[in-house]
PDB file of N, CA and C in Angstrom:
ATOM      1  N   UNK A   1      25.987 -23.438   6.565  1.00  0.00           N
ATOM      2  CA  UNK A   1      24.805 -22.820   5.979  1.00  0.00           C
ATOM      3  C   UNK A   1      25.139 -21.445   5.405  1.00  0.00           C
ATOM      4  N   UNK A   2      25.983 -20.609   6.071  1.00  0.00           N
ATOM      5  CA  UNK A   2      26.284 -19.126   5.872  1.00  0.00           C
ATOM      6  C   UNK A   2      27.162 -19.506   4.581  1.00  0.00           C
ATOM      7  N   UNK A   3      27.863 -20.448   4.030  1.00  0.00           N
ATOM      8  CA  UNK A   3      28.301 -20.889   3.056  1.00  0.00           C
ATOM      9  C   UNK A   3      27.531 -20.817   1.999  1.00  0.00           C
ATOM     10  N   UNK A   4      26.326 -21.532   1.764  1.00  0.00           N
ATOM     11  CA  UNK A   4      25.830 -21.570   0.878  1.00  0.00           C
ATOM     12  C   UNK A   4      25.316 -20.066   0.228  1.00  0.00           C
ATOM     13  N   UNK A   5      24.677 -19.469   1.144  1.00  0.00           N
ATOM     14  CA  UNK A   5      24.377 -18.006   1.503  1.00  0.00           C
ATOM     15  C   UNK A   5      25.711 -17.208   0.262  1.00  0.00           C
ATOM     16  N   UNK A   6      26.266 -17.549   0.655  1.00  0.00           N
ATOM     17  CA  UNK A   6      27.746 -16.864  -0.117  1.00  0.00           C
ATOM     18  C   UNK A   6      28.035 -17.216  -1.487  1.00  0.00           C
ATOM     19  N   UNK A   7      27.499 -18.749  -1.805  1.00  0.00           N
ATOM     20  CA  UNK A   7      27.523 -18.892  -2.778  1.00  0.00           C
ATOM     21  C   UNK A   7      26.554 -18.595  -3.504  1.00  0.00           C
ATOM     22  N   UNK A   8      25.696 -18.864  -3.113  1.00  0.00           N
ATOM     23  CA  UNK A   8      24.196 -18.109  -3.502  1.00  0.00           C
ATOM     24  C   UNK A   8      24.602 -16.470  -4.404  1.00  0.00           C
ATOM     25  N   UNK A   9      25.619 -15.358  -3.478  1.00  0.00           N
ATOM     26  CA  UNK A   9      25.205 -14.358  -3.749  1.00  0.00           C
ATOM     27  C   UNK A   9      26.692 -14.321  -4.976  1.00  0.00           C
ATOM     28  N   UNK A  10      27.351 -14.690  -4.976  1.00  0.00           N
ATOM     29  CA  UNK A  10      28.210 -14.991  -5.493  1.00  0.00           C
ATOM     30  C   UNK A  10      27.733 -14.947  -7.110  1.00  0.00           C
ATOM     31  N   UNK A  11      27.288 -16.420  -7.034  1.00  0.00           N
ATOM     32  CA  UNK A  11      26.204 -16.681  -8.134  1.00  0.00           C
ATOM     33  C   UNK A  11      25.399 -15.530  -9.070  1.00  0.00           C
ATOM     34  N   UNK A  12      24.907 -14.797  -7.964  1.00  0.00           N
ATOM     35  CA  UNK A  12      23.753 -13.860  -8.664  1.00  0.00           C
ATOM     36  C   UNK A  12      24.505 -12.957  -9.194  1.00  0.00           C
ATOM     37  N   UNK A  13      25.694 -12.504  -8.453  1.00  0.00           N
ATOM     38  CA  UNK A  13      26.452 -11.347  -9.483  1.00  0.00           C
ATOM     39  C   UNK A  13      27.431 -11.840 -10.527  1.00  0.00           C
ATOM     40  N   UNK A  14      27.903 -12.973 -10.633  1.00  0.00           N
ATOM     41  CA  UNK A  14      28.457 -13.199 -11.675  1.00  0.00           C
ATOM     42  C   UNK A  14      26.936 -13.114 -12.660  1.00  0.00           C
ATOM     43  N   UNK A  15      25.861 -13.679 -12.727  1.00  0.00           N
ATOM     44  CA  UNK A  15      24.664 -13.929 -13.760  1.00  0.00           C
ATOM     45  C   UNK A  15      24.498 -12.454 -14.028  1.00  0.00           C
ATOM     46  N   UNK A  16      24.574 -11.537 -13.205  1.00  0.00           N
ATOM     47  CA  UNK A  16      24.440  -9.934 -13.873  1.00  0.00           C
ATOM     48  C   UNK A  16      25.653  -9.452 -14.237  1.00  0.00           C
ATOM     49  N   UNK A  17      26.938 -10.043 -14.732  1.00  0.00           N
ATOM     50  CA  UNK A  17      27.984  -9.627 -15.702  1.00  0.00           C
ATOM     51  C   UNK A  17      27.946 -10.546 -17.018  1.00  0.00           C
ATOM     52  N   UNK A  18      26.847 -11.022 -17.288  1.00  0.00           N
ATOM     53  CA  UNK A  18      26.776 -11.635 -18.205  1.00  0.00           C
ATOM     54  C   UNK A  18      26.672 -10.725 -19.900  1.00  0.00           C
ATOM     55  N   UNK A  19      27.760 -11.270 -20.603  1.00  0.00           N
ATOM     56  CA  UNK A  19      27.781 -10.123 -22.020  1.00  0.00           C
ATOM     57  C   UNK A  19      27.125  -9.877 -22.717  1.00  0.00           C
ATOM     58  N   UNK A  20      25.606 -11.283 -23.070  1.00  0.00           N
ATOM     59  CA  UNK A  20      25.196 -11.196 -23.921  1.00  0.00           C
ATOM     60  C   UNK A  20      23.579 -11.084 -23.411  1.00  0.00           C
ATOM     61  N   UNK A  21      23.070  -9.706 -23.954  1.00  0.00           N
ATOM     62  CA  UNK A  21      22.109  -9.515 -23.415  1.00  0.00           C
ATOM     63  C   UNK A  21      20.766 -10.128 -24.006  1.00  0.00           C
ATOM     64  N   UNK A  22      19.499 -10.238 -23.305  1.00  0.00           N
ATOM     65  CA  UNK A  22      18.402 -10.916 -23.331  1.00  0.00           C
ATOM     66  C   UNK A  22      17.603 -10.335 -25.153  1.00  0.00           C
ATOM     67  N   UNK A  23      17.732  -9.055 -25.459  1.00  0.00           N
ATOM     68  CA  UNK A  23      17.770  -8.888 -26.271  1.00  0.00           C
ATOM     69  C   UNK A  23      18.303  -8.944 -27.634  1.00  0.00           C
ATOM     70  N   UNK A  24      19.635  -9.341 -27.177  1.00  0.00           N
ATOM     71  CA  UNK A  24      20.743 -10.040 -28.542  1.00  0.00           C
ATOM     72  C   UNK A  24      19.884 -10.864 -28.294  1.00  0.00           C
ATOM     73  N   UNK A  25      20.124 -12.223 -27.988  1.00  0.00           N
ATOM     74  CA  UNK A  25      19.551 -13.153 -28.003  1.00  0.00           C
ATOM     75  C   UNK A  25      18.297 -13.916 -28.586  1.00  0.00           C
ATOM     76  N   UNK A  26      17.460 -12.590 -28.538  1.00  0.00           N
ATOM     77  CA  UNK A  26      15.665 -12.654 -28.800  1.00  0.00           C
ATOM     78  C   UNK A  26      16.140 -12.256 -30.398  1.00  0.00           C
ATOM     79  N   UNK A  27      17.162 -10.953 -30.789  1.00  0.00           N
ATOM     80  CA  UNK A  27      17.240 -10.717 -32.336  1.00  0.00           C
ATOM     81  C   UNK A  27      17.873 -12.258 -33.011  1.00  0.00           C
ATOM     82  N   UNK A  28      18.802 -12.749 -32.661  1.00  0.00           N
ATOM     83  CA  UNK A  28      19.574 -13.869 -32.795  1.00  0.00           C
ATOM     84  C   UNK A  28      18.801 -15.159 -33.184  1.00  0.00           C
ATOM     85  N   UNK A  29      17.415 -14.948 -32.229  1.00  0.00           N
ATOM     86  CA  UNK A  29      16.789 -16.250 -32.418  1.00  0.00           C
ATOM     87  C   UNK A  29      15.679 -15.565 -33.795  1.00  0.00           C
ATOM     88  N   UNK A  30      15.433 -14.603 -33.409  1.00  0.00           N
ATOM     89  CA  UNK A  30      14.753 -13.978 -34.549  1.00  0.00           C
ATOM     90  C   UNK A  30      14.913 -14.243 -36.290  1.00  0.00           C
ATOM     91  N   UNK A  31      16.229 -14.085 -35.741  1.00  0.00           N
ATOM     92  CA  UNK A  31      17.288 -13.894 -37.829  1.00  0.00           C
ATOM     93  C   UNK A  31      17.350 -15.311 -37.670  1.00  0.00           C
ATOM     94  N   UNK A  32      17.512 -15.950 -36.956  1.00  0.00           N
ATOM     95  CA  UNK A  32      17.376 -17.486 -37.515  1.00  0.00           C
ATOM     96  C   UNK A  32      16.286 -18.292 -37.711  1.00  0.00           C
ATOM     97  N   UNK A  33      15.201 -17.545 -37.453  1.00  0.00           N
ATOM     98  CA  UNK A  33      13.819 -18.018 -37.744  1.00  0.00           C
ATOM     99  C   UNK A  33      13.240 -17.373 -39.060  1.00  0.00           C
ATOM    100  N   UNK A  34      13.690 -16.368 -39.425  1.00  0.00           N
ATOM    101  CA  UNK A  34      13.281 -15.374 -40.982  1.00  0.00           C
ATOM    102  C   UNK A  34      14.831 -16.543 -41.459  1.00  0.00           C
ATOM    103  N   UNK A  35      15.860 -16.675 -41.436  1.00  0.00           N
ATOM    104  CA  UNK A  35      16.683 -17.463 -42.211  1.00  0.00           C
ATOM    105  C   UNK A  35      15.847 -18.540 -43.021  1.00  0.00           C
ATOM    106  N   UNK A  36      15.383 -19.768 -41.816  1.00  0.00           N
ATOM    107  CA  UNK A  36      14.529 -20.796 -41.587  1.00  0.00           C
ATOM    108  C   UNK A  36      13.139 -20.646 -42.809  1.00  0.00           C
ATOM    109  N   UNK A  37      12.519 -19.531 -42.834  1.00  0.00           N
ATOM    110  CA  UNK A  37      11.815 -19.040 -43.097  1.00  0.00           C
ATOM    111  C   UNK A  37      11.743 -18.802 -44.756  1.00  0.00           C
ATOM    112  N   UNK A  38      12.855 -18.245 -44.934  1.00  0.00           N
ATOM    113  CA  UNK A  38      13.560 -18.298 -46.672  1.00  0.00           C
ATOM    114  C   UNK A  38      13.782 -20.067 -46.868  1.00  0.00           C
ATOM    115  N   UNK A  39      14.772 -20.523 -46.349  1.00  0.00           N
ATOM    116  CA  UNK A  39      15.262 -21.910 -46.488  1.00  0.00           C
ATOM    117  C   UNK A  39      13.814 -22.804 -46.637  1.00  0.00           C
ATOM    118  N   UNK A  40      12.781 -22.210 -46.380  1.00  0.00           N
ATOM    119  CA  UNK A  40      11.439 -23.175 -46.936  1.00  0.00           C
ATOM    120  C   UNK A  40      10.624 -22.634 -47.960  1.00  0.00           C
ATOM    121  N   UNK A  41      11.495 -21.601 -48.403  1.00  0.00           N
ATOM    122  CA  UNK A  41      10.393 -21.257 -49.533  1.00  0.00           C
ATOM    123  C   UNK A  41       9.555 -20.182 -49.264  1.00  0.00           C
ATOM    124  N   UNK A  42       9.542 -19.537 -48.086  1.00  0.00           N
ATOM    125  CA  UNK A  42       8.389 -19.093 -47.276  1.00  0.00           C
ATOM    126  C   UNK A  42       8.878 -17.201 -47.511  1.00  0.00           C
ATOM    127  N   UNK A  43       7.769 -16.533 -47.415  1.00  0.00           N
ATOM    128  CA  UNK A  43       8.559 -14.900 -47.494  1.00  0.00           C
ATOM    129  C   UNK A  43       8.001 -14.400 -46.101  1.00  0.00           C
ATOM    130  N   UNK A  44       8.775 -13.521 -45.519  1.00  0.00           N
ATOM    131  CA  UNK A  44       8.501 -13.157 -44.648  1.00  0.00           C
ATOM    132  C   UNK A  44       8.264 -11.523 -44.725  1.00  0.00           C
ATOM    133  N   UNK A  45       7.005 -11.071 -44.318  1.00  0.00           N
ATOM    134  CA  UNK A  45       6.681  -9.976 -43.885  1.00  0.00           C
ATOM    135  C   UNK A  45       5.927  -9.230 -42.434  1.00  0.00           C
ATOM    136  N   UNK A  46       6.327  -7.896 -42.881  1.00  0.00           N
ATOM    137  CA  UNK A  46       6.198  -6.999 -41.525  1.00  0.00           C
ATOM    138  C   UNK A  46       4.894  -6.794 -41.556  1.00  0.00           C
ATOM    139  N   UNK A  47       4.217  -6.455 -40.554  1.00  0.00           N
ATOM    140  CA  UNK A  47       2.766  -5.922 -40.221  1.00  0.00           C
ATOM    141  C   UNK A  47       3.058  -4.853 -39.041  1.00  0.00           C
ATOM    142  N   UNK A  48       2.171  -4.053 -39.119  1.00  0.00           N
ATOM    143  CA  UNK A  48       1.827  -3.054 -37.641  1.00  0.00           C
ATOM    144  C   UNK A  48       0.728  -3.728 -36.770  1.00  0.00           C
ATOM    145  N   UNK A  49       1.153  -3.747 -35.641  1.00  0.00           N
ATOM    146  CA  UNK A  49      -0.146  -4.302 -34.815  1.00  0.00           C
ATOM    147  C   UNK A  49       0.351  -3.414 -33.453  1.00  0.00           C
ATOM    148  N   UNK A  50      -0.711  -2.662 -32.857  1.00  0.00           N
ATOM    149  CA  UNK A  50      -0.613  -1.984 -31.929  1.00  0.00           C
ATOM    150  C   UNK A  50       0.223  -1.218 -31.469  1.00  0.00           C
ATOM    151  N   UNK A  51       0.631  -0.697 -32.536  1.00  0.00           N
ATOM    152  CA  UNK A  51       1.930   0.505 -32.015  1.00  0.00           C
ATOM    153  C   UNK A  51       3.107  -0.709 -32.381  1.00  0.00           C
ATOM    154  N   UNK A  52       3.182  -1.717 -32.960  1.00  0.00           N
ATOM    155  CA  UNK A  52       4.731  -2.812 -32.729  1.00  0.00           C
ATOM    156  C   UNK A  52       4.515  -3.333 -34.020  1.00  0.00           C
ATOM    157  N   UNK A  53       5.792  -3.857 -34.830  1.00  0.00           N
ATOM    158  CA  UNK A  53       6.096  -4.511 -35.944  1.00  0.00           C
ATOM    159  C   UNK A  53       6.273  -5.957 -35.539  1.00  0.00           C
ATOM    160  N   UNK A  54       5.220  -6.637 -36.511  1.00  0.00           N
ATOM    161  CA  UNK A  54       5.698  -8.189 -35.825  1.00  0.00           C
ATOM    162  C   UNK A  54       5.915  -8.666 -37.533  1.00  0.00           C
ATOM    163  N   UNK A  55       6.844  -9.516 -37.935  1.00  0.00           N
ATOM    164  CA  UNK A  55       7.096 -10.189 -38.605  1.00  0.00           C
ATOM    165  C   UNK A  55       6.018 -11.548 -38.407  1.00  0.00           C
ATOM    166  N   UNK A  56       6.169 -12.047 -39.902  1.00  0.00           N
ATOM    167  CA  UNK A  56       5.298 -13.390 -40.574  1.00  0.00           C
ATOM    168  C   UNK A  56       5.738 -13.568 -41.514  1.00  0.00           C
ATOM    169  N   UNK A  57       6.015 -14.922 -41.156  1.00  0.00           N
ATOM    170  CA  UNK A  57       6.663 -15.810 -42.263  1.00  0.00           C
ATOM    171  C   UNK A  57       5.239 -16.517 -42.632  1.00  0.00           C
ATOM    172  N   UNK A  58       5.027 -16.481 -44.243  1.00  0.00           N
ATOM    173  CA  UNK A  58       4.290 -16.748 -45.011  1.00  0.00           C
ATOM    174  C   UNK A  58       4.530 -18.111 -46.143  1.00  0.00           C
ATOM    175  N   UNK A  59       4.393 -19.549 -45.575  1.00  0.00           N
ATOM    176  CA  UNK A  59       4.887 -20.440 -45.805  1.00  0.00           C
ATOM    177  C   UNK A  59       4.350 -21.104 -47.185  1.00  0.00           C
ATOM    178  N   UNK A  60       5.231 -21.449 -48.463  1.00  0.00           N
ATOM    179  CA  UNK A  60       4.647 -22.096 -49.243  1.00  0.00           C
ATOM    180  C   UNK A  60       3.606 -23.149 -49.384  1.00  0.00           C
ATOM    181  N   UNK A  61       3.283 -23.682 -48.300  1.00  0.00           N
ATOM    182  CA  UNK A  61       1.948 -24.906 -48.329  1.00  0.00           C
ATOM    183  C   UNK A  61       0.721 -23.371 -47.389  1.00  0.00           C
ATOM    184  N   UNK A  62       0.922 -22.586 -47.370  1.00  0.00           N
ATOM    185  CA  UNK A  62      -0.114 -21.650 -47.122  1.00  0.00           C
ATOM    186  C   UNK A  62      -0.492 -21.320 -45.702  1.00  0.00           C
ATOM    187  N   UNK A  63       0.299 -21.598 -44.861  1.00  0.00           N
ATOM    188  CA  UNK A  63       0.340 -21.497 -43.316  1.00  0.00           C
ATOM    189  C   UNK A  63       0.921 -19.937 -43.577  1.00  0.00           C
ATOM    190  N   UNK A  64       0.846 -19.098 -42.397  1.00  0.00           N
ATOM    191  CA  UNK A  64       1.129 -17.849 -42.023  1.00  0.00           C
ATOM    192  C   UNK A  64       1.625 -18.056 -40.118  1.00  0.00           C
ATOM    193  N   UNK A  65       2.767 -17.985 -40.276  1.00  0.00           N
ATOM    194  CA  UNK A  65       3.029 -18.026 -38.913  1.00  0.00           C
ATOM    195  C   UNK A  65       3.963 -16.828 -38.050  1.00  0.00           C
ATOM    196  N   UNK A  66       4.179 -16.598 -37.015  1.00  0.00           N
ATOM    197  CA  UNK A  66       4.499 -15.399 -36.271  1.00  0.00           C
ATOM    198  C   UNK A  66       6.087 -15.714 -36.225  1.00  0.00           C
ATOM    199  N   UNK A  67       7.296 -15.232 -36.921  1.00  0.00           N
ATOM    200  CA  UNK A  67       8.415 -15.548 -36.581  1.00  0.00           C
ATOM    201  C   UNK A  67       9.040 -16.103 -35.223  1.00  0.00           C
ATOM    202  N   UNK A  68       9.024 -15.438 -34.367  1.00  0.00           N
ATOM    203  CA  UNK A  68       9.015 -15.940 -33.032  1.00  0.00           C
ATOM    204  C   UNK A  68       8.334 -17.126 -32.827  1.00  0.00           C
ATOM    205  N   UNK A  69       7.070 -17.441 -33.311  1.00  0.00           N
ATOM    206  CA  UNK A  69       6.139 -18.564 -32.772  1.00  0.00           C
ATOM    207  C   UNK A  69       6.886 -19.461 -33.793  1.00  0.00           C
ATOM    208  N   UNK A  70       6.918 -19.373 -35.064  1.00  0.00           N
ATOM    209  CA  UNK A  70       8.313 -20.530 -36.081  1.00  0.00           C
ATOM    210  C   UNK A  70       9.371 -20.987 -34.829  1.00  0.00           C
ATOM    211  N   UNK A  71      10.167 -19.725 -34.821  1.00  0.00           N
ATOM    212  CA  UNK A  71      11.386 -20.251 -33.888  1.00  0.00           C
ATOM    213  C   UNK A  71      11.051 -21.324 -32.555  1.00  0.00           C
ATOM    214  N   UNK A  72      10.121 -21.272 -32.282  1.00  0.00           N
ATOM    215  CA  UNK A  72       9.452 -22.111 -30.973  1.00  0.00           C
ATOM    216  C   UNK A  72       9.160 -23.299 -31.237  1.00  0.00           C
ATOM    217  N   UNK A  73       8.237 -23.436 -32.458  1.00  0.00           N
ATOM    218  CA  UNK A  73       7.269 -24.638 -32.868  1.00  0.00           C
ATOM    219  C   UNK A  73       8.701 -25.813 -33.835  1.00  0.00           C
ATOM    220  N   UNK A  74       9.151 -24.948 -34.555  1.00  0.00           N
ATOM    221  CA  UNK A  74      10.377 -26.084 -35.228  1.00  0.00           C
ATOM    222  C   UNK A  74      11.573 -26.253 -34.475  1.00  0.00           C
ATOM    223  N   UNK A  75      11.719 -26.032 -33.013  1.00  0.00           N
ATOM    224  CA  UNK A  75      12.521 -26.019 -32.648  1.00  0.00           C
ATOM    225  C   UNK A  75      13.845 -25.577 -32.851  1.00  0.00           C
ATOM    226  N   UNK A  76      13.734 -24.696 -33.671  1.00  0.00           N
ATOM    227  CA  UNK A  76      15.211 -24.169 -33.973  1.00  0.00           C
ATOM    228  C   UNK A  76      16.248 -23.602 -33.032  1.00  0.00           C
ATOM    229  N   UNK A  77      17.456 -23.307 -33.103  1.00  0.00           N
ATOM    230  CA  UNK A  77      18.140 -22.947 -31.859  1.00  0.00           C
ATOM    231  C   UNK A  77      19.066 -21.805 -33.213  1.00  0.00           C
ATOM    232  N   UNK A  78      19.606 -21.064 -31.492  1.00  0.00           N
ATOM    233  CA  UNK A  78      21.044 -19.696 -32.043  1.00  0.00           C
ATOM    234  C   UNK A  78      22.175 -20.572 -31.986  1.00  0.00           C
ATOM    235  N   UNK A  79      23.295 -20.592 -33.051  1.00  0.00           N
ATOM    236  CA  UNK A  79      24.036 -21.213 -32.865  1.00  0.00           C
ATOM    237  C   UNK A  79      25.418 -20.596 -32.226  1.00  0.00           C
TER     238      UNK A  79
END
């Protein structure tokens, strides 16, 4: 049992030397959703909303969607 325990903690500190942080990641999925975003025709712009810049991709058949919420809904991935 004290085994597992060990591996357990083992575990958790290798996952906090990890290189690539939660924020790369979120920009990463970001630029590939404004990519996505061009590749349909679509323009993407900035807005202010509450003190924060959120991007919208503005899609040729007339949808307006939240970059982040694109990256979610078409399933796109970081490669």
């Amino acid at each position: 049992m004290a085994r597992y325990g060990l591996l357990v903690l083992i575990g958790m500190a290798l996952a906090g030397c990890s290189t690539q942080s939660t924020t790369d990641g979120a920009n990463q999925a970001q630029q590939v959703a404004v990519n996505y975003c061009e590749q349909e025709g679509g323009e993407v712009r900035s807005r202010q909303e509450a003190g924060e810049t959120r991007q919208y991709c503005h899609l040729v058949e007339g949808r307006v969607v939240e970059v982040n919420l694109l990256y979610q809904t078409e399933g796109l991935r970081v490669h």
